[in-house]
N, C-alpha and C. Protein backbone atom coordinates (compact mmCIF):
# COMPACT_ATOMS: atom_id res chain seq x y z
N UNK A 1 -3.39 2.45 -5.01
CA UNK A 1 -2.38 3.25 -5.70
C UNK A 1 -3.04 4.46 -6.36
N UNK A 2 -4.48 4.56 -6.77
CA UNK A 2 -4.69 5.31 -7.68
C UNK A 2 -5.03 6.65 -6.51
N UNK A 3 -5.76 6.15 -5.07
CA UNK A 3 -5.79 7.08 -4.39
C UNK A 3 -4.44 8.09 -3.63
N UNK A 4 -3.74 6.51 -3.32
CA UNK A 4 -2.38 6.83 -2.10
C UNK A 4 -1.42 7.85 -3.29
N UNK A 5 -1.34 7.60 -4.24
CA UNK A 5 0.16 8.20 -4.95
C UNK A 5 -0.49 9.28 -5.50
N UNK A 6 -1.52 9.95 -6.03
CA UNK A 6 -1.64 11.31 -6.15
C UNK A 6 -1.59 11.83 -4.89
N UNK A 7 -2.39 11.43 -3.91
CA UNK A 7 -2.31 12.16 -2.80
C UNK A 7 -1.15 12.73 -1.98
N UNK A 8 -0.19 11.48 -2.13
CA UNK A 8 1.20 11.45 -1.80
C UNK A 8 2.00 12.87 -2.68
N UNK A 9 1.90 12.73 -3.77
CA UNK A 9 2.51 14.02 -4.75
C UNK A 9 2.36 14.98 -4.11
N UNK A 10 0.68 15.20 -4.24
CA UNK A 10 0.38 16.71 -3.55
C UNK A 10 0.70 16.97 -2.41
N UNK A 11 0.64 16.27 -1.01
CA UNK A 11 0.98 16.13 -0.05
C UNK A 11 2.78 16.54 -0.03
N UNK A 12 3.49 15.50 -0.44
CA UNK A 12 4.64 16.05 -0.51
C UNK A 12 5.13 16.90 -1.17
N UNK A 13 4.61 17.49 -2.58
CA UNK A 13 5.45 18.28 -3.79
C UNK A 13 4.61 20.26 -2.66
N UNK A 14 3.32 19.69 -2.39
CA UNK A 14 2.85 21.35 -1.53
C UNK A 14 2.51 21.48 -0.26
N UNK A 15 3.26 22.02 0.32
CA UNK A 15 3.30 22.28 1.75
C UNK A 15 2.13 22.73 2.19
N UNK A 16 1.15 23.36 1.63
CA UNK A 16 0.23 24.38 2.14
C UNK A 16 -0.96 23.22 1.78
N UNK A 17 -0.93 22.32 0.98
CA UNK A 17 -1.80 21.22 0.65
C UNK A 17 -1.71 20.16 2.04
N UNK A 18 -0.24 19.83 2.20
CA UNK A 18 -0.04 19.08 3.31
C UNK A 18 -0.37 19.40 4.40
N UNK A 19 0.00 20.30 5.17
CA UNK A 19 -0.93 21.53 6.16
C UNK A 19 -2.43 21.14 6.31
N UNK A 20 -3.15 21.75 5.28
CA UNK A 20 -4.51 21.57 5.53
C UNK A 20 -4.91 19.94 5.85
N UNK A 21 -4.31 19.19 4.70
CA UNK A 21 -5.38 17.92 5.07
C UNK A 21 -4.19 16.48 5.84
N UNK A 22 -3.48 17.19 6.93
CA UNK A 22 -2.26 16.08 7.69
C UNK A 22 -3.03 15.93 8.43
N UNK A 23 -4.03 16.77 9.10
CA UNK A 23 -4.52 16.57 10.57
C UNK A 23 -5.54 15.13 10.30
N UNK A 24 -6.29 15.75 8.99
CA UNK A 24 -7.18 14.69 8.36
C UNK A 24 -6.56 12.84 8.29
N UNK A 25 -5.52 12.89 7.66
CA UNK A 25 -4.92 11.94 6.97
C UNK A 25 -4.38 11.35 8.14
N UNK A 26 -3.60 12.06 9.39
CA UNK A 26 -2.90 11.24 10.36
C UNK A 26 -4.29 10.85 11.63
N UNK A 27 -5.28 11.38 11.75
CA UNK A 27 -6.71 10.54 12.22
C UNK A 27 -6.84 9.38 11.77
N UNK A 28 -6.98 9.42 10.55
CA UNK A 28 -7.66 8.08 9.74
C UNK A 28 -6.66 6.80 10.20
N UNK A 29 -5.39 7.55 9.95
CA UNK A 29 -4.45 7.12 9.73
C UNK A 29 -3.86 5.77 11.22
N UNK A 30 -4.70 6.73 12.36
CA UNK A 30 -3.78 6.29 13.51
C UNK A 30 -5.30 5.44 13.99
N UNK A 31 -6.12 5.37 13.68
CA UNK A 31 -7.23 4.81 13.90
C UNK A 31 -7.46 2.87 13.18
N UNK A 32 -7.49 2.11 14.21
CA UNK A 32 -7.20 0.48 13.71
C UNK A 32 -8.52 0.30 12.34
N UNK A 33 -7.96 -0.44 11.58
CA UNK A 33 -8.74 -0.95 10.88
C UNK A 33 -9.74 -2.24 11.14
N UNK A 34 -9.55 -2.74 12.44
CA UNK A 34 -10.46 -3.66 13.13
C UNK A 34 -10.48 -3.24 13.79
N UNK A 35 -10.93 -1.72 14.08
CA UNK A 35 -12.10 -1.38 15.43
C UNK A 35 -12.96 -0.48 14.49
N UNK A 36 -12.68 -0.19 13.07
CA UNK A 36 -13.65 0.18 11.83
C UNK A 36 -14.41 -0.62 11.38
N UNK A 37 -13.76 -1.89 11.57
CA UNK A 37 -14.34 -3.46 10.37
C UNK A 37 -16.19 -3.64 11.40
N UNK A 38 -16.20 -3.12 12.32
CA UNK A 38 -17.85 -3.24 12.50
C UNK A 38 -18.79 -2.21 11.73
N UNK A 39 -17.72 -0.89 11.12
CA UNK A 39 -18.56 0.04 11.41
C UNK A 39 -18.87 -0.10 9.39
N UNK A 40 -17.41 -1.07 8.94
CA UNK A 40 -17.79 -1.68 7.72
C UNK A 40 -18.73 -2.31 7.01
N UNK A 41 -19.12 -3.02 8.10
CA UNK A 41 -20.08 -3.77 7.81
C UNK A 41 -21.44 -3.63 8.38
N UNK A 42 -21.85 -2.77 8.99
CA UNK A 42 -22.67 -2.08 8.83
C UNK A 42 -23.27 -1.35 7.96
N UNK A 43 -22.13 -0.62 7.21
CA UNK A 43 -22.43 0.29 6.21
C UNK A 43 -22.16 -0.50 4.74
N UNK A 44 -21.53 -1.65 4.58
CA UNK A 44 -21.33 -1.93 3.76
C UNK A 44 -22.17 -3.30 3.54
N UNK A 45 -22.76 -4.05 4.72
CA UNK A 45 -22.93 -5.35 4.92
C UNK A 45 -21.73 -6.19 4.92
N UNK A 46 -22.29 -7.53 4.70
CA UNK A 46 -20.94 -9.03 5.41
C UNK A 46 -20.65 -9.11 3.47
N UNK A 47 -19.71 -8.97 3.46
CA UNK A 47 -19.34 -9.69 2.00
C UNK A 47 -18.05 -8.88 1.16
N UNK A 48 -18.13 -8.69 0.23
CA UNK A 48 -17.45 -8.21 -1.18
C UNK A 48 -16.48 -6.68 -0.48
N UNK A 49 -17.94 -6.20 -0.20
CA UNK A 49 -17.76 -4.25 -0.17
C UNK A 49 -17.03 -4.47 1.13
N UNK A 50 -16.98 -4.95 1.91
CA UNK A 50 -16.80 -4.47 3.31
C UNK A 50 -15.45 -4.79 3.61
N UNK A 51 -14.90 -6.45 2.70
CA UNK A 51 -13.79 -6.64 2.86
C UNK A 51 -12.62 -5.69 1.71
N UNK A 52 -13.16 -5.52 0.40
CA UNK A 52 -12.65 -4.46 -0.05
C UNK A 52 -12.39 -3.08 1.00
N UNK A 53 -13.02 -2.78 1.77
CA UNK A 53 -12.71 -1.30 2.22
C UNK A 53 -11.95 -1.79 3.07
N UNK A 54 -12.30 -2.93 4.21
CA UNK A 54 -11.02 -2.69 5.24
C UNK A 54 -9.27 -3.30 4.61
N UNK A 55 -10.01 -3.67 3.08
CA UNK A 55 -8.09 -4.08 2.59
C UNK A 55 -7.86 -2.60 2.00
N UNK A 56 -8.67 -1.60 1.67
CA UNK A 56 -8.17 -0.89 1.24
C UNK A 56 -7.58 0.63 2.43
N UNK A 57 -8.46 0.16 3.38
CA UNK A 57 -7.99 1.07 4.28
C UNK A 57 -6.71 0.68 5.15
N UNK A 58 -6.49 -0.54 4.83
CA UNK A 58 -5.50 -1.12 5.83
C UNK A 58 -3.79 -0.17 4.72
N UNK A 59 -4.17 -0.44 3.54
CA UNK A 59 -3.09 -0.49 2.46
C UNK A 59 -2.58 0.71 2.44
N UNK A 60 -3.61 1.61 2.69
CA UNK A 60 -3.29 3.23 1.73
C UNK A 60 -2.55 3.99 2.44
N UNK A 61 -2.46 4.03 4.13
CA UNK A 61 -1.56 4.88 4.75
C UNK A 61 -0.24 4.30 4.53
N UNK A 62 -0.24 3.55 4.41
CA UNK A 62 1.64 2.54 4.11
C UNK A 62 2.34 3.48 2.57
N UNK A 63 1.14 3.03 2.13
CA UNK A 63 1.64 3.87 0.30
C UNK A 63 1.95 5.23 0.74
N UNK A 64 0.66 5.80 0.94
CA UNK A 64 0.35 7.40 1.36
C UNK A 64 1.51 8.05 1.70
N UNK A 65 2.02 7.93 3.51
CA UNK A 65 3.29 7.92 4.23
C UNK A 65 4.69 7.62 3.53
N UNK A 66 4.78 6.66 2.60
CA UNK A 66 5.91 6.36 1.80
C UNK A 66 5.92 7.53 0.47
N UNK A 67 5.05 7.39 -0.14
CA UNK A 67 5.06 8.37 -1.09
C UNK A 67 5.04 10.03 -0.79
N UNK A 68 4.56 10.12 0.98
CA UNK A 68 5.29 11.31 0.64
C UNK A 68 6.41 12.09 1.26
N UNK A 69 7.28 10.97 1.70
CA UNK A 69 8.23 10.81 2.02
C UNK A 69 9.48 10.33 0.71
N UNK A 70 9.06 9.92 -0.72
CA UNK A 70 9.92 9.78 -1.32
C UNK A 70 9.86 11.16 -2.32
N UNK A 71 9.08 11.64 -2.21
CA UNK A 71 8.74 13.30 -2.98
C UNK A 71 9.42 14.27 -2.37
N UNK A 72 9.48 13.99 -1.20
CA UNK A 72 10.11 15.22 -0.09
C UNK A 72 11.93 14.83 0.24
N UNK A 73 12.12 13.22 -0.63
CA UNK A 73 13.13 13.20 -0.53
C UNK A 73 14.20 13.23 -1.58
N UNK A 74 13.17 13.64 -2.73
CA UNK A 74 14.29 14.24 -3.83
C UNK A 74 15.22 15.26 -3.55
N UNK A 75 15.81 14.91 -4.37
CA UNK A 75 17.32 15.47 -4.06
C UNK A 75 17.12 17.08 -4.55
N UNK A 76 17.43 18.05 -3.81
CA UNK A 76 16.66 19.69 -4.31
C UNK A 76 17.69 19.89 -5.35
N UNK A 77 18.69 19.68 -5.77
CA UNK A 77 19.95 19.70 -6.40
C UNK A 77 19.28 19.35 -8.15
N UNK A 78 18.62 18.14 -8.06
CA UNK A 78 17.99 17.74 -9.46
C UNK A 78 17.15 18.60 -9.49
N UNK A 79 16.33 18.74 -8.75
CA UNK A 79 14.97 19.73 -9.08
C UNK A 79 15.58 20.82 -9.69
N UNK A 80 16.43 21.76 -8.75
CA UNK A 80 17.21 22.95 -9.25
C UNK A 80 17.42 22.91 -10.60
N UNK A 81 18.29 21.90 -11.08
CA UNK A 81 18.97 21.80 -12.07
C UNK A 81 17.90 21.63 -13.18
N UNK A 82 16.67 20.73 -12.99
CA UNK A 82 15.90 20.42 -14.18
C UNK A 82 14.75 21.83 -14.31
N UNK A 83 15.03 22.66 -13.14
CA UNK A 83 14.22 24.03 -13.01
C UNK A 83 15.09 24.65 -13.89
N UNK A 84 16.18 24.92 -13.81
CA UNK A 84 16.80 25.79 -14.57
C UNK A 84 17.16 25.96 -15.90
N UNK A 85 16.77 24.52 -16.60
CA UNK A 85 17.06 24.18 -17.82
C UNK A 85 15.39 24.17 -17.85
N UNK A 86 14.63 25.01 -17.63
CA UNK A 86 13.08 25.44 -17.78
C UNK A 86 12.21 23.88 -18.35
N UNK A 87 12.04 23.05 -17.50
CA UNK A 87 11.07 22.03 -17.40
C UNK A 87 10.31 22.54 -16.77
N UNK A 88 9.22 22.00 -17.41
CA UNK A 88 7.62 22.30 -16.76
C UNK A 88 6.98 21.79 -15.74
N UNK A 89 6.07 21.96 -14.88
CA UNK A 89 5.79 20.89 -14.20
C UNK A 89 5.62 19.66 -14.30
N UNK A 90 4.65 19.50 -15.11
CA UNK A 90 4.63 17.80 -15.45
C UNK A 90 5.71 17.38 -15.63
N UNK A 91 6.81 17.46 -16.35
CA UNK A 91 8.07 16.85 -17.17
C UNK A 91 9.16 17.03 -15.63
N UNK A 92 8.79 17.86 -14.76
CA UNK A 92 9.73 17.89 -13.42
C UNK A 92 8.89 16.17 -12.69
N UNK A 93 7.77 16.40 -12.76
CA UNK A 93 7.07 15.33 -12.27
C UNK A 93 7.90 14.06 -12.89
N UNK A 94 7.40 14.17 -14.30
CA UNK A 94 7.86 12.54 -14.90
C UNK A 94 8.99 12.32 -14.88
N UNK A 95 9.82 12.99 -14.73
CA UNK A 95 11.54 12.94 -15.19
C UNK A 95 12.25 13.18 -13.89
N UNK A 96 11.54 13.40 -12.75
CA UNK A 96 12.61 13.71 -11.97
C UNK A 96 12.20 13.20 -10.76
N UNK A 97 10.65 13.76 -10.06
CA UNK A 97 10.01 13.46 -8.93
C UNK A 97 9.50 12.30 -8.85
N UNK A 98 8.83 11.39 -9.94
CA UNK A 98 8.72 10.34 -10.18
C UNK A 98 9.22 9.17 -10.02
N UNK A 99 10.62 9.06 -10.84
CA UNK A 99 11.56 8.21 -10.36
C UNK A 99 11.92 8.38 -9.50
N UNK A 100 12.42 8.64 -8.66
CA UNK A 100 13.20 9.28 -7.22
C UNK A 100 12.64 9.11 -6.32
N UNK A 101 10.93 9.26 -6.49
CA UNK A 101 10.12 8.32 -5.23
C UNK A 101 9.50 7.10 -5.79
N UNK A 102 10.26 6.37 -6.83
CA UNK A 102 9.97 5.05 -6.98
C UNK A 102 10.13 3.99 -5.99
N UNK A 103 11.40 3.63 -5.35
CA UNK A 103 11.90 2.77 -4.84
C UNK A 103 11.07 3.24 -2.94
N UNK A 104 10.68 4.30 -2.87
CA UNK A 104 10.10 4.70 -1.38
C UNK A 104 8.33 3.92 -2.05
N UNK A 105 7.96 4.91 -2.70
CA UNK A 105 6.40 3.69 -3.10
C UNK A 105 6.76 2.85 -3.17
N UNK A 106 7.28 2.06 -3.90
CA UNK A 106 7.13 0.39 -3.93
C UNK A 106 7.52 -0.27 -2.54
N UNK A 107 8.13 0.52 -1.41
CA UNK A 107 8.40 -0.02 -0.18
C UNK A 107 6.82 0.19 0.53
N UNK A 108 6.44 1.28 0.59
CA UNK A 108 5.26 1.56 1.12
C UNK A 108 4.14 0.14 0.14
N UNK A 109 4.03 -0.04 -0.66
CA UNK A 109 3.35 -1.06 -1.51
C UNK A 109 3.24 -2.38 -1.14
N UNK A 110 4.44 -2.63 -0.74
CA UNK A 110 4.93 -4.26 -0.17
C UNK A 110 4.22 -4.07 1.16
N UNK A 111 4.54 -3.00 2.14
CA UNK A 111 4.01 -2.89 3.45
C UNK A 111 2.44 -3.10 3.30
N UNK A 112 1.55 -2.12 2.61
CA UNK A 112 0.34 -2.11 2.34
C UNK A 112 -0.24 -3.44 1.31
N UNK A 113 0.77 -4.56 0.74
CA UNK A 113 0.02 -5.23 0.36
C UNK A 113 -0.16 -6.47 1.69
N UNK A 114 0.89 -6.86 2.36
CA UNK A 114 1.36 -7.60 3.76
C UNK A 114 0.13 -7.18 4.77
N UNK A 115 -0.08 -5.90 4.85
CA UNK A 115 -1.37 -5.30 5.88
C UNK A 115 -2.44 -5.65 5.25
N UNK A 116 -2.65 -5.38 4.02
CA UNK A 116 -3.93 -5.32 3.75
C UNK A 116 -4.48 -7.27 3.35
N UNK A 117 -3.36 -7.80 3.01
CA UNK A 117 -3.66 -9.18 3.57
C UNK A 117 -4.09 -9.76 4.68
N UNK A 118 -3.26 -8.99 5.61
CA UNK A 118 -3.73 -9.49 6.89
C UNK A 118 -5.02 -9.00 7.18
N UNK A 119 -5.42 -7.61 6.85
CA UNK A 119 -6.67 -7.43 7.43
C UNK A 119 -7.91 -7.91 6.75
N UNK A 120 -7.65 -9.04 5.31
CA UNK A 120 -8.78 -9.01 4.72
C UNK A 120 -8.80 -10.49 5.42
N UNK A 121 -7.95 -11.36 5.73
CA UNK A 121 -8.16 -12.53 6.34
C UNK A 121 -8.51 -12.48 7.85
N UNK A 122 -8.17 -11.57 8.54
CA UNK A 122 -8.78 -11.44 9.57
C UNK A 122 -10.23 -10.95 9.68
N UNK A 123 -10.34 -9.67 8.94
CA UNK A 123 -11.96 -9.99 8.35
C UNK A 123 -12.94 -11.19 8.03
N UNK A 124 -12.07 -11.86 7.01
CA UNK A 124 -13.00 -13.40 6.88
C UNK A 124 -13.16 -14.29 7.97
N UNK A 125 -12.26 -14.07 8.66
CA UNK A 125 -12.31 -15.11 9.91
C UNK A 125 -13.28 -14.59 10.69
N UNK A 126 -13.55 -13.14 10.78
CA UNK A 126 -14.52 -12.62 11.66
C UNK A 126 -16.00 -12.39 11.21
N UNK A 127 -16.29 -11.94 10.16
CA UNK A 127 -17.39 -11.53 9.43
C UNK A 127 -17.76 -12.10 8.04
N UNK A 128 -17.41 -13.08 7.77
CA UNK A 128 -17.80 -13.49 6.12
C UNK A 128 -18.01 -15.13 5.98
N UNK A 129 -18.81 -15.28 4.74
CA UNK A 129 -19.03 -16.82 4.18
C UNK A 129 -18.01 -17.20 3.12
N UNK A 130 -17.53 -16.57 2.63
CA UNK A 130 -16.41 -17.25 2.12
C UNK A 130 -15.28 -16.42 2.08
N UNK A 131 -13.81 -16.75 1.27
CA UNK A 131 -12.77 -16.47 1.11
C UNK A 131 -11.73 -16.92 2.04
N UNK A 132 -10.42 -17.02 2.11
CA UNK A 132 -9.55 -17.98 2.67
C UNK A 132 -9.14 -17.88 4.01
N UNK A 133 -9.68 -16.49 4.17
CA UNK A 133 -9.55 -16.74 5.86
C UNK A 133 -10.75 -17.55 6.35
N UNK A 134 -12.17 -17.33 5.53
CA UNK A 134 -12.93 -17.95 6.08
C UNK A 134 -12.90 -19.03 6.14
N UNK A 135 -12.33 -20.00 5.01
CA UNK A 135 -11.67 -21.37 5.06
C UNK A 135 -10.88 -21.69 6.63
N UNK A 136 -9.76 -21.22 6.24
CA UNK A 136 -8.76 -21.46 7.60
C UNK A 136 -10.03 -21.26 9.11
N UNK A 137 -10.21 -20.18 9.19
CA UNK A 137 -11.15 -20.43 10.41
C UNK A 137 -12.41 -21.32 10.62
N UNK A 138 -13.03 -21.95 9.58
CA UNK A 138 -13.88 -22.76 9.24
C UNK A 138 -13.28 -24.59 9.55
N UNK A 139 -12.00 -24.43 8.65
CA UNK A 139 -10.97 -25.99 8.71
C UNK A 139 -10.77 -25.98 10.09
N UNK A 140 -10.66 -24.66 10.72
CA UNK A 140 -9.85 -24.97 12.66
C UNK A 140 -10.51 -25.41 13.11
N UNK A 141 -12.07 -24.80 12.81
CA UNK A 141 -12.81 -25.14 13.76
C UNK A 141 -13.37 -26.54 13.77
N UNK A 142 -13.81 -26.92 12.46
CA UNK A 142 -14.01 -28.48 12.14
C UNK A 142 -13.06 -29.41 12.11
N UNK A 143 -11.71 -28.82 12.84
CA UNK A 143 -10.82 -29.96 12.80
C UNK A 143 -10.21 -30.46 11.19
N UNK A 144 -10.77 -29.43 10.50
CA UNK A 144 -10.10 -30.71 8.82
C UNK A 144 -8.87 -29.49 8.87
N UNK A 145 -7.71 -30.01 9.53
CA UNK A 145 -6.24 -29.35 9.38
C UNK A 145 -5.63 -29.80 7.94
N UNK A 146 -5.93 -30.54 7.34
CA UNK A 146 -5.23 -30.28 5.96
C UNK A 146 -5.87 -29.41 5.23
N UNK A 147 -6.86 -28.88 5.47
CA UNK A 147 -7.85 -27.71 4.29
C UNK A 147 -7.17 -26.54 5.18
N UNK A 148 -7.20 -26.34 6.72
CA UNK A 148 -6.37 -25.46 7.30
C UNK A 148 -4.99 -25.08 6.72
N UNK A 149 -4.53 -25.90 6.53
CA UNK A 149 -2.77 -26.09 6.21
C UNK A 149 -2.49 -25.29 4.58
N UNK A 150 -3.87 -25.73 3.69
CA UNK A 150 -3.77 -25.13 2.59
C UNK A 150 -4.09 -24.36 2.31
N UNK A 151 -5.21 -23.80 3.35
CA UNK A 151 -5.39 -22.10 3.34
C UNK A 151 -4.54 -21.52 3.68
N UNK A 152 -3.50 -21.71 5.04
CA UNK A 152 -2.40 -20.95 5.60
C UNK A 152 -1.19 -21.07 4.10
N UNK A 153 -0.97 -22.07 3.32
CA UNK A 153 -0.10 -22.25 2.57
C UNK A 153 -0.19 -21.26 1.38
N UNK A 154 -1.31 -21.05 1.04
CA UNK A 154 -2.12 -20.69 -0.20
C UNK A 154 -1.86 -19.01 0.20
N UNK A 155 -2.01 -18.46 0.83
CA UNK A 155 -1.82 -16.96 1.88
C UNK A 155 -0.16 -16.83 1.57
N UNK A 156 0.77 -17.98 2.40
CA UNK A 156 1.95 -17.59 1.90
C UNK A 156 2.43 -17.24 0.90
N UNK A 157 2.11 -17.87 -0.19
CA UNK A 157 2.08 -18.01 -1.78
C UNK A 157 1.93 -16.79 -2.43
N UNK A 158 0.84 -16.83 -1.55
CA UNK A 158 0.32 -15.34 -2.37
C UNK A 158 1.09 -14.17 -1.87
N UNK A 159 1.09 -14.06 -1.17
CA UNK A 159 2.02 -12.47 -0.35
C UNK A 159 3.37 -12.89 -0.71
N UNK A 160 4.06 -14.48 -1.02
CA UNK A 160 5.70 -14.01 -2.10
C UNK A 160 5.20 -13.65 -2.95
N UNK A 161 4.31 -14.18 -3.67
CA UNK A 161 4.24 -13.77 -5.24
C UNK A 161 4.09 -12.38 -5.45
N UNK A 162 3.04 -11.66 -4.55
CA UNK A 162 2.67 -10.06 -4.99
C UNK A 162 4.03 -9.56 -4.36
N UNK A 163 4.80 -10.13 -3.42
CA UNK A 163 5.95 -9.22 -2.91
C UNK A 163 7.35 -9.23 -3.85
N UNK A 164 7.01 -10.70 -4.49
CA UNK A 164 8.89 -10.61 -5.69
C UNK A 164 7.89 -9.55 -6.96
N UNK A 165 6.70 -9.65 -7.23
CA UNK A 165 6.27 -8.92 -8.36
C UNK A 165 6.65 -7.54 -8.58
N UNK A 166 6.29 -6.98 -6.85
CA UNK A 166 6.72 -5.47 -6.42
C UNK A 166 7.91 -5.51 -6.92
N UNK A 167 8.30 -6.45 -5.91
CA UNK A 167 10.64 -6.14 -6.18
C UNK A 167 10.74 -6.32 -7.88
N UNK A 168 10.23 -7.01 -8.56
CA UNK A 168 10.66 -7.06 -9.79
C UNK A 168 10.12 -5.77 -10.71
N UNK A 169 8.92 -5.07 -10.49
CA UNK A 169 8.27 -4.31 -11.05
C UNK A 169 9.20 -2.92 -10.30
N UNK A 170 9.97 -2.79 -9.25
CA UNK A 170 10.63 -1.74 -8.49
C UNK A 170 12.16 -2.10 -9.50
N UNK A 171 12.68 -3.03 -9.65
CA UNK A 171 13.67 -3.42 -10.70
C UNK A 171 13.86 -2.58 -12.07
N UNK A 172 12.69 -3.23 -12.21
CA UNK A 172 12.80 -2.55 -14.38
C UNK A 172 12.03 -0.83 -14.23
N UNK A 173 11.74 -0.67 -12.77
CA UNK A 173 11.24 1.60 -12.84
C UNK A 173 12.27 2.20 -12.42
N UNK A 174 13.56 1.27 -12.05
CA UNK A 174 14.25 2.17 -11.58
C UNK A 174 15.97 1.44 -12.17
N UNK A 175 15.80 0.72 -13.15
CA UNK A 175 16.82 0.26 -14.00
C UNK A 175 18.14 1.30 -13.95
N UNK A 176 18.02 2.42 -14.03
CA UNK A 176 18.46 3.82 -14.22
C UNK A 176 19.58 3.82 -13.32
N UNK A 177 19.36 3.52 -11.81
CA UNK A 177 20.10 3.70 -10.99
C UNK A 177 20.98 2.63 -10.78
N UNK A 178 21.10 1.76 -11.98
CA UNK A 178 22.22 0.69 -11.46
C UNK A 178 22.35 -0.66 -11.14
N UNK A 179 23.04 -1.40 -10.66
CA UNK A 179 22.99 -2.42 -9.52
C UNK A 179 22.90 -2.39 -8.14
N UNK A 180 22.59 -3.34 -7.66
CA UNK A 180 22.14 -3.00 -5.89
C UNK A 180 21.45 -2.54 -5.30
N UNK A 181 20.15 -2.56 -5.87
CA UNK A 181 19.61 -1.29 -5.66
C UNK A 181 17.93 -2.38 -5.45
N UNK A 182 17.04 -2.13 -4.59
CA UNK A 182 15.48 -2.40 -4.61
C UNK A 182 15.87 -3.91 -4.41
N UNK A 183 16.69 -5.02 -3.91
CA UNK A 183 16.55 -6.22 -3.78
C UNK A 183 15.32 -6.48 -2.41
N UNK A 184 15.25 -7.96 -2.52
CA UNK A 184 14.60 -8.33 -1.50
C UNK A 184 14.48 -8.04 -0.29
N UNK A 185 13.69 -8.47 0.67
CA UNK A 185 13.89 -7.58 2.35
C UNK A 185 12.71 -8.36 3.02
């Protein structure tokens, strides 16, 4: 988040920003994160660093792409209006552009936390001594399917929990707009 959503701003709030670095961003972008995960661990070694980068590379185009798609989809009508009653930039930011690409980040968020799960357990299964993919692929292989069963269980758990957290944390940023609005999916 701290990378994807500034980038996203600038990207969407300046055209001439977006321009220069799209060509950049849609490379990275269209390029698998397990045909990188060797070049991870190489540079990073088997462990900590390596699975951090490919969860973080898996995550950030989901945010990235969403955020700047919810900037570009403010409504020009508010902008106008909060331009004309002379708000500043920042205060156009916090008060207007902000909220309005709330509910598009937190979609991009859920996507990038779902990916970047998957790619850190597929990592462990491929390259690492511990963590829960390495479990699950460790239990398959030794046959102990109940340590299997509770790694696969333990994974589910976790991706509802960070996914109702999103929906609930997308709930109380965007209170503003009502009922019906940011439920489950």
């Amino acid at each position: 988040m701290v990378t994807a959503v500034p980038l996203g701003f600038l990207m969407g709030r300046y055209t001439v920003f977006e321009k220069v670095s799209d060509f950049l961003v849609q490379t990275l972008r269209n390029t698998s994160q397990f045909a990188l995960l060797p070049v991870f661990i190489l540079v990073l070694g088997i462990g900590e660093a390596s699975k951090i980068a490919i969860t973080f590379y898996a995550a950030v185009f989901f945010l990235l792409i969403n955020t700047i798609v919810g900037v570009k989809s403010v409504d020009p009508l508010l902008v106008k209006a909060a331009r004309s009653m002379g708000t500043s930039d920042w205060d156009l930011f916090k008060k207007v552009i902000f909220p309005s690409a709330i509910p598009s980040i937190v979609a991009g968020a859920r996507l990038g936390v779902k990916t970047s799960l998957f790619s850190v357990i597929a990592a462990e299964m491929l390259a690492a001594q511990s963590g829960i993919g390495y479990l699950i692929q460790h239990s398959s292989l030794m046959l102990e399917t109940d340590r299997m069963y509770a790694g696969i269980l333990t994974l589910t758990i976790i991706g509802l929990l960070l996914n109702y957290g999103l929906v609930a944390a997308e709930r109380r940023a965007t209170r503003w707009r009502g009922t019906g609005e940011g439920g489950p999916s």
